[in-house]
PDB file of N, CA and C in Angstrom:
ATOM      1  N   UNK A   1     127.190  59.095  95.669  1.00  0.00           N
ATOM      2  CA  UNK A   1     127.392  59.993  96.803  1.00  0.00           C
ATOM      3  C   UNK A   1     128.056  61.284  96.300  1.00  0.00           C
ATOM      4  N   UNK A   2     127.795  62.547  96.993  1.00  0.00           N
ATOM      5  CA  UNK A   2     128.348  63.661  96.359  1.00  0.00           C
ATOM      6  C   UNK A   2     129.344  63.958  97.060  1.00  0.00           C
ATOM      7  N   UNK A   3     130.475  64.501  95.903  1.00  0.00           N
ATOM      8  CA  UNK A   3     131.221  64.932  97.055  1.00  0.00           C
ATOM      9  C   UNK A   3     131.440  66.343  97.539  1.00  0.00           C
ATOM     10  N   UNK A   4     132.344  67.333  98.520  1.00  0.00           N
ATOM     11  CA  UNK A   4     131.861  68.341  98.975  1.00  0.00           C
ATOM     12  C   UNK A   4     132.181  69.596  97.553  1.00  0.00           C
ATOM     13  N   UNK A   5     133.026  69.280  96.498  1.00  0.00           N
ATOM     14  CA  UNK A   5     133.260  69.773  95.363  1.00  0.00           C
ATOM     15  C   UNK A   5     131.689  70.148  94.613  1.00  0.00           C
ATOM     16  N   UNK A   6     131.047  68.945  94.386  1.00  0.00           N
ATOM     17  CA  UNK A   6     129.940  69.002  94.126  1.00  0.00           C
ATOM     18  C   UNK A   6     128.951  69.562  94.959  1.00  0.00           C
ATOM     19  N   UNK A   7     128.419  69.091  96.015  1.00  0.00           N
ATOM     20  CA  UNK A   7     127.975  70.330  97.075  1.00  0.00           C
ATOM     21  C   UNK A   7     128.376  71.873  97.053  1.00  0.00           C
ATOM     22  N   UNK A   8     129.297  71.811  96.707  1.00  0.00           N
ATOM     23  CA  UNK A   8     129.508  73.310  96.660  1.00  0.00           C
ATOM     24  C   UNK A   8     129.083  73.908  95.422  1.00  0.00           C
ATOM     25  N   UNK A   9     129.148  73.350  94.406  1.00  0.00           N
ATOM     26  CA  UNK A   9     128.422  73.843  92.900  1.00  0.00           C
ATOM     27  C   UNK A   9     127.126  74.060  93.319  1.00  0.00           C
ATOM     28  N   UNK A  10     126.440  72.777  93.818  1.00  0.00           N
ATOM     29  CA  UNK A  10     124.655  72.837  93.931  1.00  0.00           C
ATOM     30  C   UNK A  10     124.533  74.133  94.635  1.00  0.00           C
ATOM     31  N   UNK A  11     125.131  73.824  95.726  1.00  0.00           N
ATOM     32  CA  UNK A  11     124.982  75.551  96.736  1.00  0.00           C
ATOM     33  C   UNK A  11     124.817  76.751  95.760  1.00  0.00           C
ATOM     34  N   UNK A  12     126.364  76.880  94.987  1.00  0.00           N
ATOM     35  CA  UNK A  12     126.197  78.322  94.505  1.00  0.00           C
ATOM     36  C   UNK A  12     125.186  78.085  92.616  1.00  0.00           C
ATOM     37  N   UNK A  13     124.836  77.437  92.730  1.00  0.00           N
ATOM     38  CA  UNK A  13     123.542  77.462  91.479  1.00  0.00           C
ATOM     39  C   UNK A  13     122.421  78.034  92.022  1.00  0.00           C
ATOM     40  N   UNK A  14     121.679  77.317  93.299  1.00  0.00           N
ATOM     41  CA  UNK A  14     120.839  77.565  93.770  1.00  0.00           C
ATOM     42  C   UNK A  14     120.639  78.964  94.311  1.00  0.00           C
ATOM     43  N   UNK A  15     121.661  79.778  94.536  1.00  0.00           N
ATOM     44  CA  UNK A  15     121.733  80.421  94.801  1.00  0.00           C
ATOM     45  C   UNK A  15     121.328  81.691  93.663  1.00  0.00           C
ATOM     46  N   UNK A  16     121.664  81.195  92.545  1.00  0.00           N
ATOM     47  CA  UNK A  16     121.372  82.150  91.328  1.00  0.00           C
ATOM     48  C   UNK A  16     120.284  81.633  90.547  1.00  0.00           C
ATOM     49  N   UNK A  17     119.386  80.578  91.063  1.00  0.00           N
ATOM     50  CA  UNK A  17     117.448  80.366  90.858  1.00  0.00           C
ATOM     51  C   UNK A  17     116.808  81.396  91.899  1.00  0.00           C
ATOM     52  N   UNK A  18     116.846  82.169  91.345  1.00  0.00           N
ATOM     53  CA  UNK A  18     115.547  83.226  91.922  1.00  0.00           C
ATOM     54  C   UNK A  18     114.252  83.395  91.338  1.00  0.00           C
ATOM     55  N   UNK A  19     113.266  83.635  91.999  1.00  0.00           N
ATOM     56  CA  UNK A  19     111.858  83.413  91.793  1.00  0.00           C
ATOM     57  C   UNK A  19     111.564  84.966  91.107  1.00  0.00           C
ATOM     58  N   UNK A  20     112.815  86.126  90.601  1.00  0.00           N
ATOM     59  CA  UNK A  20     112.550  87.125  90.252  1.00  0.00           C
ATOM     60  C   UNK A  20     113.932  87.825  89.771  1.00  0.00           C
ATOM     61  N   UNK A  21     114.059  88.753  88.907  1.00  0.00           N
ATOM     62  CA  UNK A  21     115.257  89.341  88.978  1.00  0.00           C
ATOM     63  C   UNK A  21     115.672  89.692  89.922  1.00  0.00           C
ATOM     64  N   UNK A  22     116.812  90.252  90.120  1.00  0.00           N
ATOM     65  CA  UNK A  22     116.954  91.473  91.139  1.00  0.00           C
ATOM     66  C   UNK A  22     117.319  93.105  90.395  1.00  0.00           C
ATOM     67  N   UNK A  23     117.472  94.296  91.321  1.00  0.00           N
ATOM     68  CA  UNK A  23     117.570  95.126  90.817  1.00  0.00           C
ATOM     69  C   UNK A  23     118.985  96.126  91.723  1.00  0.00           C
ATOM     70  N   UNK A  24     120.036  96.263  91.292  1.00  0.00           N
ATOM     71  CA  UNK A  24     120.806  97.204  92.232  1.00  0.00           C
ATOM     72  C   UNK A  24     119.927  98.118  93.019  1.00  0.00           C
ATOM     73  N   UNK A  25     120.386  98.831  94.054  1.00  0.00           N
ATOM     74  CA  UNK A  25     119.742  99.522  94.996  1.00  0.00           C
ATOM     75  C   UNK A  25     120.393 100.163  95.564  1.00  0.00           C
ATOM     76  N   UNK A  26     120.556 101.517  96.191  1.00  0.00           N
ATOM     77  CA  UNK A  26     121.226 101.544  97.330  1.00  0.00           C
ATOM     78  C   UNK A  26     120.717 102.229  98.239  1.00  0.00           C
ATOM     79  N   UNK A  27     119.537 102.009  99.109  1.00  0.00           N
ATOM     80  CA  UNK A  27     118.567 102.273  99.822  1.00  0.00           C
ATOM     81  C   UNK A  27     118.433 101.917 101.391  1.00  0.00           C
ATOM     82  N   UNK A  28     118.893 102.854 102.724  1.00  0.00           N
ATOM     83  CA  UNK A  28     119.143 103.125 103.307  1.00  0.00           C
ATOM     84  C   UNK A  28     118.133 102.501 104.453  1.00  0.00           C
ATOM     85  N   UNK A  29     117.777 101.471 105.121  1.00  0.00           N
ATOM     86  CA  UNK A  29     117.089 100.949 105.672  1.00  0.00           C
ATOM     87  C   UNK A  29     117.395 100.427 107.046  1.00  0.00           C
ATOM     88  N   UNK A  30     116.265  99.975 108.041  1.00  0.00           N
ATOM     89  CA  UNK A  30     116.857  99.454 109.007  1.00  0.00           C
ATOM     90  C   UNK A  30     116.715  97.749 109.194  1.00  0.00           C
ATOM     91  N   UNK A  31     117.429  96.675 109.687  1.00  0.00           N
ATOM     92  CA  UNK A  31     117.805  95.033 109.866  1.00  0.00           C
ATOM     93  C   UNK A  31     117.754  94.691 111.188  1.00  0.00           C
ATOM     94  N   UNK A  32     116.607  93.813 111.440  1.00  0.00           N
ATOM     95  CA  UNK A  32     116.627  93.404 112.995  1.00  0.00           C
ATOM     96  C   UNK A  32     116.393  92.210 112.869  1.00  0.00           C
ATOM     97  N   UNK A  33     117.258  91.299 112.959  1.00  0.00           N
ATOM     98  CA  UNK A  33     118.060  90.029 112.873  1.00  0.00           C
ATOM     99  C   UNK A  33     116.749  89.128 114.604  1.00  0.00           C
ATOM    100  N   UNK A  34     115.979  88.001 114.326  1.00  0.00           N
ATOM    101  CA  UNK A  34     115.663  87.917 115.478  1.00  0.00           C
ATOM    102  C   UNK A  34     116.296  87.613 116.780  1.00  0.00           C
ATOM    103  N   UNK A  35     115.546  87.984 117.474  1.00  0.00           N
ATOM    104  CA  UNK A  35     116.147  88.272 118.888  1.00  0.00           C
ATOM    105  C   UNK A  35     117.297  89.116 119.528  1.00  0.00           C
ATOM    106  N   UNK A  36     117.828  90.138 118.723  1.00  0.00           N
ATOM    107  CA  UNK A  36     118.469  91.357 118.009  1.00  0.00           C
ATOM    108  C   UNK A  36     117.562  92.289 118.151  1.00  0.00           C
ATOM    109  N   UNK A  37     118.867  93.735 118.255  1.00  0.00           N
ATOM    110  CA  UNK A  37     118.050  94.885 118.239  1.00  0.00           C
ATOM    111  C   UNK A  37     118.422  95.549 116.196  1.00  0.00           C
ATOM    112  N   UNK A  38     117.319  96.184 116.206  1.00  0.00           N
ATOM    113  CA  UNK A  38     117.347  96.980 114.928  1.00  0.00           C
ATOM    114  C   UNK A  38     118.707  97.905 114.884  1.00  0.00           C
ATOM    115  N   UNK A  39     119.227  97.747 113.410  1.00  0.00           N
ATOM    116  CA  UNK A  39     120.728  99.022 113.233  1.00  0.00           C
ATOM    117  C   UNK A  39     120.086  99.474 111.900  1.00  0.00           C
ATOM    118  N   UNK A  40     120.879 100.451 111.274  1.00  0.00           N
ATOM    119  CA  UNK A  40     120.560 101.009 110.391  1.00  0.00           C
ATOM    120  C   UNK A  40     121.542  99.767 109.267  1.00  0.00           C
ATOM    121  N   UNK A  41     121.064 100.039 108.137  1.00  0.00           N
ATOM    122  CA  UNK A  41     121.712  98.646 106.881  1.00  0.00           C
ATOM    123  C   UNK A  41     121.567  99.309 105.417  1.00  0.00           C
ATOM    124  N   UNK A  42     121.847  98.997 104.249  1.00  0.00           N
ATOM    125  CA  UNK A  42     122.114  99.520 103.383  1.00  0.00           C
ATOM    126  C   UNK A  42     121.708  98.082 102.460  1.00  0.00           C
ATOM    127  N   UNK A  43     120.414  98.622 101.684  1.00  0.00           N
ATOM    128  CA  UNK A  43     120.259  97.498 100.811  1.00  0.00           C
ATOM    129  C   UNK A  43     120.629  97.516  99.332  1.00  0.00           C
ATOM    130  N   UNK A  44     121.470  96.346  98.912  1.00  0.00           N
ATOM    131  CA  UNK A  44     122.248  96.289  97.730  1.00  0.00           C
ATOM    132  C   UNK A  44     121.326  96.172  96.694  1.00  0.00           C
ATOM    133  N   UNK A  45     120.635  95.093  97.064  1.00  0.00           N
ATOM    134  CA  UNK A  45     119.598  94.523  95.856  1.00  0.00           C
ATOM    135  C   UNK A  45     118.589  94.017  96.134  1.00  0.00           C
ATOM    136  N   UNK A  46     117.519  94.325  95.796  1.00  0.00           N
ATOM    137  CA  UNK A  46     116.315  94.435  95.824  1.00  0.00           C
ATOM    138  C   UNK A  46     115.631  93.293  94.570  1.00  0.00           C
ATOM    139  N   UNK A  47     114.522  92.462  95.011  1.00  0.00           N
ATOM    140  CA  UNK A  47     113.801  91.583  94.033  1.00  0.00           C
ATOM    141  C   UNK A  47     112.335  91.676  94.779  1.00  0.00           C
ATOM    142  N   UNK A  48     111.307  90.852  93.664  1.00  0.00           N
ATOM    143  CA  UNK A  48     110.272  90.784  94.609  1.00  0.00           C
ATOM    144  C   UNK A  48     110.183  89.728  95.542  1.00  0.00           C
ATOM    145  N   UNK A  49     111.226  88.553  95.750  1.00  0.00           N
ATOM    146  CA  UNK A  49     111.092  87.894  96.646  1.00  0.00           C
ATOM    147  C   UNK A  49     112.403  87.959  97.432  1.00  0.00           C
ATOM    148  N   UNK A  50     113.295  88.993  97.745  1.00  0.00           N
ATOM    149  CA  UNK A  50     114.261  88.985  98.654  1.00  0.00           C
ATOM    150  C   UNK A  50     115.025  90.112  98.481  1.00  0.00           C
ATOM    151  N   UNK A  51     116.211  90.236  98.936  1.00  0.00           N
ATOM    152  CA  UNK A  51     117.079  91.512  99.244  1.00  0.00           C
ATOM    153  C   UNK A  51     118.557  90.967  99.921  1.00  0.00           C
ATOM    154  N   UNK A  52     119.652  91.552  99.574  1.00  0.00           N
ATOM    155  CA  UNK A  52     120.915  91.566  99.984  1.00  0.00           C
ATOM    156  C   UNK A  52     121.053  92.716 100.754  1.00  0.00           C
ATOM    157  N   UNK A  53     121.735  93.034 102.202  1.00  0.00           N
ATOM    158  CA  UNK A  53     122.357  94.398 102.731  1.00  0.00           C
ATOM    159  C   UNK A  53     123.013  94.188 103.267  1.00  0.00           C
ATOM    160  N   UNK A  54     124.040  95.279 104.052  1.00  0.00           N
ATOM    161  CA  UNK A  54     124.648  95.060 105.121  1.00  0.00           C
ATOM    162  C   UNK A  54     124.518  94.524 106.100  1.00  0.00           C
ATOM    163  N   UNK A  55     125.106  93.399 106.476  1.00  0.00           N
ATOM    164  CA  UNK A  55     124.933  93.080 108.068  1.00  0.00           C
ATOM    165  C   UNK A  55     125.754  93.536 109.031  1.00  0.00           C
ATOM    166  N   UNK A  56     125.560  94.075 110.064  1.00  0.00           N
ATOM    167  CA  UNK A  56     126.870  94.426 111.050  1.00  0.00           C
ATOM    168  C   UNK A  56     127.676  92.984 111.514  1.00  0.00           C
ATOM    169  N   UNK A  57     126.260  91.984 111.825  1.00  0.00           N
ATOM    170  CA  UNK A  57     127.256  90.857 112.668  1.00  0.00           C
ATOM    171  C   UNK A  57     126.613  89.511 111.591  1.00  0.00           C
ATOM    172  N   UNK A  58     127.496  88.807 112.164  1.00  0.00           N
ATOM    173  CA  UNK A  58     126.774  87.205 111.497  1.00  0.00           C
ATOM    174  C   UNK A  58     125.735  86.940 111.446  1.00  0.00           C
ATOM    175  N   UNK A  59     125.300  86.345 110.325  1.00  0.00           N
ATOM    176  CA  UNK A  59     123.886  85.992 110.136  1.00  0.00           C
ATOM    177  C   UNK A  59     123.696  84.768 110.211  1.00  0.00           C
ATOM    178  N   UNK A  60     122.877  83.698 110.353  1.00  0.00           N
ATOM    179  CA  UNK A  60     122.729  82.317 110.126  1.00  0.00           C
ATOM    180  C   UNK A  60     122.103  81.823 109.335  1.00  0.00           C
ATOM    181  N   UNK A  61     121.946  81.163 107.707  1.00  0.00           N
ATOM    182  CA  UNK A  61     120.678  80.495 107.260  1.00  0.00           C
ATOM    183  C   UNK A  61     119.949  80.140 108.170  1.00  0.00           C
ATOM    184  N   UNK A  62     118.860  79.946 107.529  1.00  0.00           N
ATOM    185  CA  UNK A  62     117.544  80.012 108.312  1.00  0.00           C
ATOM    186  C   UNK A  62     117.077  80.662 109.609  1.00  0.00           C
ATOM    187  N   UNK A  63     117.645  81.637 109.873  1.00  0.00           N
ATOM    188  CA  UNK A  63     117.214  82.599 110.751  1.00  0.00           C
ATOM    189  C   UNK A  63     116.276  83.594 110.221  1.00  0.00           C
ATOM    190  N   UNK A  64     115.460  84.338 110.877  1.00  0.00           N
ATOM    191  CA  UNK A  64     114.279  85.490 110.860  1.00  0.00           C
ATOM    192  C   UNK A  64     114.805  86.749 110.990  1.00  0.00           C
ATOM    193  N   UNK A  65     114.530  87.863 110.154  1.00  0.00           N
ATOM    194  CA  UNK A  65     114.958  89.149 110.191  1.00  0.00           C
ATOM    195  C   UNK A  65     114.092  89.953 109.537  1.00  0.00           C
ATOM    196  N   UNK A  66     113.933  91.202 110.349  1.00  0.00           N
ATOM    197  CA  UNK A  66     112.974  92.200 109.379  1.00  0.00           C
ATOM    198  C   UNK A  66     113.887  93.429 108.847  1.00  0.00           C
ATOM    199  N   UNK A  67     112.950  93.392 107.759  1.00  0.00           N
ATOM    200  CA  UNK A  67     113.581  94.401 106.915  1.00  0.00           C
ATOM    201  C   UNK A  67     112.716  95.863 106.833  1.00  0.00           C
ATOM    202  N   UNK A  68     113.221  97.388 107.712  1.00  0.00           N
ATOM    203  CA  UNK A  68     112.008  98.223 107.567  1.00  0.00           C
ATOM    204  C   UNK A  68     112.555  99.264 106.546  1.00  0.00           C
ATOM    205  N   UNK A  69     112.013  98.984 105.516  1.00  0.00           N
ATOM    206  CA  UNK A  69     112.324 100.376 104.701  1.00  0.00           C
ATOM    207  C   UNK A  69     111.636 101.573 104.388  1.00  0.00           C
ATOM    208  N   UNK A  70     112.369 102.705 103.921  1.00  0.00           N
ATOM    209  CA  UNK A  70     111.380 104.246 104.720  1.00  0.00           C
ATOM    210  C   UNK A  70     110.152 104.420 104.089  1.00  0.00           C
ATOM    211  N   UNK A  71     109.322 104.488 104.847  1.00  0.00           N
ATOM    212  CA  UNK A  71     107.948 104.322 104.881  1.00  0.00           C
ATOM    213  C   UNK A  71     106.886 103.346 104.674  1.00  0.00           C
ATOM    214  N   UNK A  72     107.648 102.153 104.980  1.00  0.00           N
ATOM    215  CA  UNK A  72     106.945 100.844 105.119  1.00  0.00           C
ATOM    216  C   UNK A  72     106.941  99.827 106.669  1.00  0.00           C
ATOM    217  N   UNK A  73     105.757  99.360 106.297  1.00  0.00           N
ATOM    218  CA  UNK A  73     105.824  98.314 107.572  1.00  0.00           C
ATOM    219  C   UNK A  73     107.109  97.196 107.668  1.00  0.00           C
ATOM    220  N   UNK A  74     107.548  97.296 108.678  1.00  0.00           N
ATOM    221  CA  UNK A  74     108.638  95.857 108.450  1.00  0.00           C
ATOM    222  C   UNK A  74     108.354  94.420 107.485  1.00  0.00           C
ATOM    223  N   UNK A  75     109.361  93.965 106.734  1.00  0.00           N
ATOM    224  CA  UNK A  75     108.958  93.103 106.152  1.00  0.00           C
ATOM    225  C   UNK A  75     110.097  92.124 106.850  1.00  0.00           C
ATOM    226  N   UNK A  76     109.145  90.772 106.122  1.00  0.00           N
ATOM    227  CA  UNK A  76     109.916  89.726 107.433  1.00  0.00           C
ATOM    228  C   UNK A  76     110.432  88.698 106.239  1.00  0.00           C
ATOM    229  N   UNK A  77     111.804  88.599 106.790  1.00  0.00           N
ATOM    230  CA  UNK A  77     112.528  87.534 106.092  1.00  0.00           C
ATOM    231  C   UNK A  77     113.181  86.344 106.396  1.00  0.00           C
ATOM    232  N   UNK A  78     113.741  85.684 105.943  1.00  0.00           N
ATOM    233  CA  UNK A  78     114.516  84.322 106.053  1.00  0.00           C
ATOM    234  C   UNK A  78     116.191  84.442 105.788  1.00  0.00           C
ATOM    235  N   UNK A  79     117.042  84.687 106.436  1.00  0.00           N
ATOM    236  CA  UNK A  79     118.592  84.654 106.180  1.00  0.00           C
ATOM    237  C   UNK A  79     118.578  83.332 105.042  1.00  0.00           C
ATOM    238  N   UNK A  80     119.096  83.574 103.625  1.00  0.00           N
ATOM    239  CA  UNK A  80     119.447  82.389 102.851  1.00  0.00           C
ATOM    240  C   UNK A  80     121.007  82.500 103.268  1.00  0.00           C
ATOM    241  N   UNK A  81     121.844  83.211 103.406  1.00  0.00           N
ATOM    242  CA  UNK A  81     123.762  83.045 103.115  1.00  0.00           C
ATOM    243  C   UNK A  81     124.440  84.723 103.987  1.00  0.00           C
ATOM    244  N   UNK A  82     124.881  84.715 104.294  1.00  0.00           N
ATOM    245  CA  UNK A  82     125.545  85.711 104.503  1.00  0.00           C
ATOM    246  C   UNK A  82     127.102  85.683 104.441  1.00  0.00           C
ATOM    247  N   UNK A  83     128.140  86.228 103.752  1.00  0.00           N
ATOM    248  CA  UNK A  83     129.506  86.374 103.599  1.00  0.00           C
ATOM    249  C   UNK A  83     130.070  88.136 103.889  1.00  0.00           C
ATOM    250  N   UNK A  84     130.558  87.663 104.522  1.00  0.00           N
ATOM    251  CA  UNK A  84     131.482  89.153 104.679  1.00  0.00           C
ATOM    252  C   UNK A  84     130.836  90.247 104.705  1.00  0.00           C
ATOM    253  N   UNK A  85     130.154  90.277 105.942  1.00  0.00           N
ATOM    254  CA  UNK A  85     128.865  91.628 105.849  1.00  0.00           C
ATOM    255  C   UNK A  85     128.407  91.659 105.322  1.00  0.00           C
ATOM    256  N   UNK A  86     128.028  90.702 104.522  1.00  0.00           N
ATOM    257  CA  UNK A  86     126.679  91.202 103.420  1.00  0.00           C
ATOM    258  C   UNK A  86     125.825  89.753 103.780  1.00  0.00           C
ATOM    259  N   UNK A  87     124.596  90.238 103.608  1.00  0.00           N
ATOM    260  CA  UNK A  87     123.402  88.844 104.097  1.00  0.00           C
ATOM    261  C   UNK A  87     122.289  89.458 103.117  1.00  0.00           C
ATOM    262  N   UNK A  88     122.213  88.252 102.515  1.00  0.00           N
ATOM    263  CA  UNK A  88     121.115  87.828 101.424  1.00  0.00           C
ATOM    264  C   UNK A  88     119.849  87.286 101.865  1.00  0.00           C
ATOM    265  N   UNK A  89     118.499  87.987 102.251  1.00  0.00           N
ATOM    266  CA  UNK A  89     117.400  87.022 102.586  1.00  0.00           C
ATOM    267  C   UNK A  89     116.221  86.751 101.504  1.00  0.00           C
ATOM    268  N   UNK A  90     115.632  85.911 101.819  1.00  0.00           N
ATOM    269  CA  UNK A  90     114.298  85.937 101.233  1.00  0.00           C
ATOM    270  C   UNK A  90     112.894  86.324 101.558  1.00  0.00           C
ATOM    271  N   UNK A  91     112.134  87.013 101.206  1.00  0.00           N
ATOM    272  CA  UNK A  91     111.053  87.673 102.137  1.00  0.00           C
ATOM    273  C   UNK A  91     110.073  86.355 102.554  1.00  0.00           C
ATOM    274  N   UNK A  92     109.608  86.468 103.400  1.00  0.00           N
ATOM    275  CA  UNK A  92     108.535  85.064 103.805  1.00  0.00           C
ATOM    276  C   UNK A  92     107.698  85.281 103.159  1.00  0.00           C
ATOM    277  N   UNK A  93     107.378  86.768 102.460  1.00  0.00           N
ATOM    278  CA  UNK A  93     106.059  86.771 101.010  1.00  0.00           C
ATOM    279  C   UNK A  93     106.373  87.600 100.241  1.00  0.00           C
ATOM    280  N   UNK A  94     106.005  87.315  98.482  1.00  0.00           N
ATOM    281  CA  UNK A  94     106.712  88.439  97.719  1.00  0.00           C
ATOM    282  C   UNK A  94     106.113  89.750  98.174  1.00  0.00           C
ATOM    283  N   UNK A  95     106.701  90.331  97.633  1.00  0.00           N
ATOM    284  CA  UNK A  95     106.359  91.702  97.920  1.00  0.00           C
ATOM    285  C   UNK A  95     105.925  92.474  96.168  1.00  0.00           C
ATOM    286  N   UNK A  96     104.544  93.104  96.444  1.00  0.00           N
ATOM    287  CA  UNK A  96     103.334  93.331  95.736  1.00  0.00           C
ATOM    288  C   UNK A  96     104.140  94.337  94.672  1.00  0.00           C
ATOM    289  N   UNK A  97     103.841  93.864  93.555  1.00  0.00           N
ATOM    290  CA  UNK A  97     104.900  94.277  92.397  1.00  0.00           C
ATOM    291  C   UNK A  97     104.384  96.106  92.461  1.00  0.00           C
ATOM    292  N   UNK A  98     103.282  96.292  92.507  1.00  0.00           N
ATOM    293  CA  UNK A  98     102.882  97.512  92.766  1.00  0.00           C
ATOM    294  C   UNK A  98     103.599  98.640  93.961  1.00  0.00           C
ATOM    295  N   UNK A  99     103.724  97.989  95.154  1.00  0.00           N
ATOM    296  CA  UNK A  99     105.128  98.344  96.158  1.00  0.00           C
ATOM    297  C   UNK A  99     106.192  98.183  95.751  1.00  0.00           C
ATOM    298  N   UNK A 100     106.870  97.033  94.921  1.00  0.00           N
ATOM    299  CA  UNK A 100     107.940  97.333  94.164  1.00  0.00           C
ATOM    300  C   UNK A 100     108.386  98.056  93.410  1.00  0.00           C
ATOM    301  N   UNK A 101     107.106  98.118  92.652  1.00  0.00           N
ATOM    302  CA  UNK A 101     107.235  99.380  91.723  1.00  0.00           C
ATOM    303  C   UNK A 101     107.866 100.919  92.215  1.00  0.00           C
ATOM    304  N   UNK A 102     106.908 100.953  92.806  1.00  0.00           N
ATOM    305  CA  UNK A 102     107.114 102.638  94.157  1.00  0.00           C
ATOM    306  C   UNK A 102     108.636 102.395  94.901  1.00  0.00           C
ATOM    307  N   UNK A 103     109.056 101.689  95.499  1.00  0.00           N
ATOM    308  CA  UNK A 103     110.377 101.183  95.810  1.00  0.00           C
ATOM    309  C   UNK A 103     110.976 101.858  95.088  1.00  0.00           C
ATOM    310  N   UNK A 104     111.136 100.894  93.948  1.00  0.00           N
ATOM    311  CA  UNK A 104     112.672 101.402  92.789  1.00  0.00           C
ATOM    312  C   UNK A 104     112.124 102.764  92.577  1.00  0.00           C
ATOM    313  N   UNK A 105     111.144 103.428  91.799  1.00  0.00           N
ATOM    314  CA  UNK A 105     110.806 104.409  91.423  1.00  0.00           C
ATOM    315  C   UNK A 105     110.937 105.668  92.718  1.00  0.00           C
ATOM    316  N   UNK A 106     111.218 105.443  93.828  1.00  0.00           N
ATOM    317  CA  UNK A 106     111.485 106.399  95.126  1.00  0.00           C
ATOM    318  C   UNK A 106     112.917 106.567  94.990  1.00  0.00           C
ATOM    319  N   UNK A 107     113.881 105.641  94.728  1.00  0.00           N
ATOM    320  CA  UNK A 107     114.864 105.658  94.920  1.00  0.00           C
ATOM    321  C   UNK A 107     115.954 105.280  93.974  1.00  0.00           C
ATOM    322  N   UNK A 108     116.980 106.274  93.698  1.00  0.00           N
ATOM    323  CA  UNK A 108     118.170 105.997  92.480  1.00  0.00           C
ATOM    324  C   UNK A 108     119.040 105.350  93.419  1.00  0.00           C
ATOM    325  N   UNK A 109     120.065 104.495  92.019  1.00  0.00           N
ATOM    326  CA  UNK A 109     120.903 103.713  92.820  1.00  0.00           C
ATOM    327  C   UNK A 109     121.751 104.383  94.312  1.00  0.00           C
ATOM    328  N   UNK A 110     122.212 105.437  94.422  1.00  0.00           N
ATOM    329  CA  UNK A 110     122.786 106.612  95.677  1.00  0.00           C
ATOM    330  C   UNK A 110     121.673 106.453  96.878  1.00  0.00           C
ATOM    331  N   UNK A 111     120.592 106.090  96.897  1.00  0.00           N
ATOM    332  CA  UNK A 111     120.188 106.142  97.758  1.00  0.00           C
ATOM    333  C   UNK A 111     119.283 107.331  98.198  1.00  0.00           C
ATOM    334  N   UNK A 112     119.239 108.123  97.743  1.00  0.00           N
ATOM    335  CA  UNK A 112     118.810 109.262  97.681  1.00  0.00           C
ATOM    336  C   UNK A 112     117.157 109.277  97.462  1.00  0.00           C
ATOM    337  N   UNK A 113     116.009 110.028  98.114  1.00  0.00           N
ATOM    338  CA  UNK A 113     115.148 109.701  97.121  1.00  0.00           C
ATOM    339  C   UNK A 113     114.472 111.084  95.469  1.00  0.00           C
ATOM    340  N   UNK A 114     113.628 110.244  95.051  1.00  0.00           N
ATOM    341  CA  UNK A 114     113.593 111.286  93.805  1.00  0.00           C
ATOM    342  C   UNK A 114     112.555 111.936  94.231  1.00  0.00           C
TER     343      UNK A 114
END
């Protein structure tokens, strides 16, 4: 039987198996949490299968949220964790390394674009 010591290791391992790197970011976007209205959010880190940003309010694992960043269609995600304003999701599909590409390459870490 495990105990919650151990549970808590598995948690934060799993947490650092990602299906991709990630990449710092600081890219100015909007978060509409379902059944929520859209705010403006600030994304930390960027991968091809997920993203960390600001959250204003609590998030829940396994909850639905879209992510719209400037000049893209909303992308739709999965809340994995959220701590202290910040919420980590996973996209429900990677996102096309070719759009990734253009992503990072639009934007320096400031947020700014090039």
């Amino acid at each position: 039987m495990n105990t919650k010591a151990e549970q808590n290791l598995y948690e934060i391992a799993a947490q650092e198996d990602r299906c991709a790197p990630r990449v710092r970011v600081s890219i100015p976007a909007s978060l509409r949490p379902s059944g929520g209205r859209s705010y403006q959010t600030t994304v930390h880190d960027l991968s091809l299968g997920g993203f960390s940003a600001t959250a204003h309010s609590r998030m829940y694992a396994g909850n639905i949220c879209w992510l719209t960043l400037p000049g893209l269609e909303a992308l739709q995600g999965e809340v994995i964790w959220w701590e202290g304003g910040l919420v980590g999701c996973a996209f429900a599909s990677l996102l096309s390394p070719i759009v990734y590409d253009n992503i990072l390459a639009r934007f320096r870490s400031d947020g700014t674009l090039r």
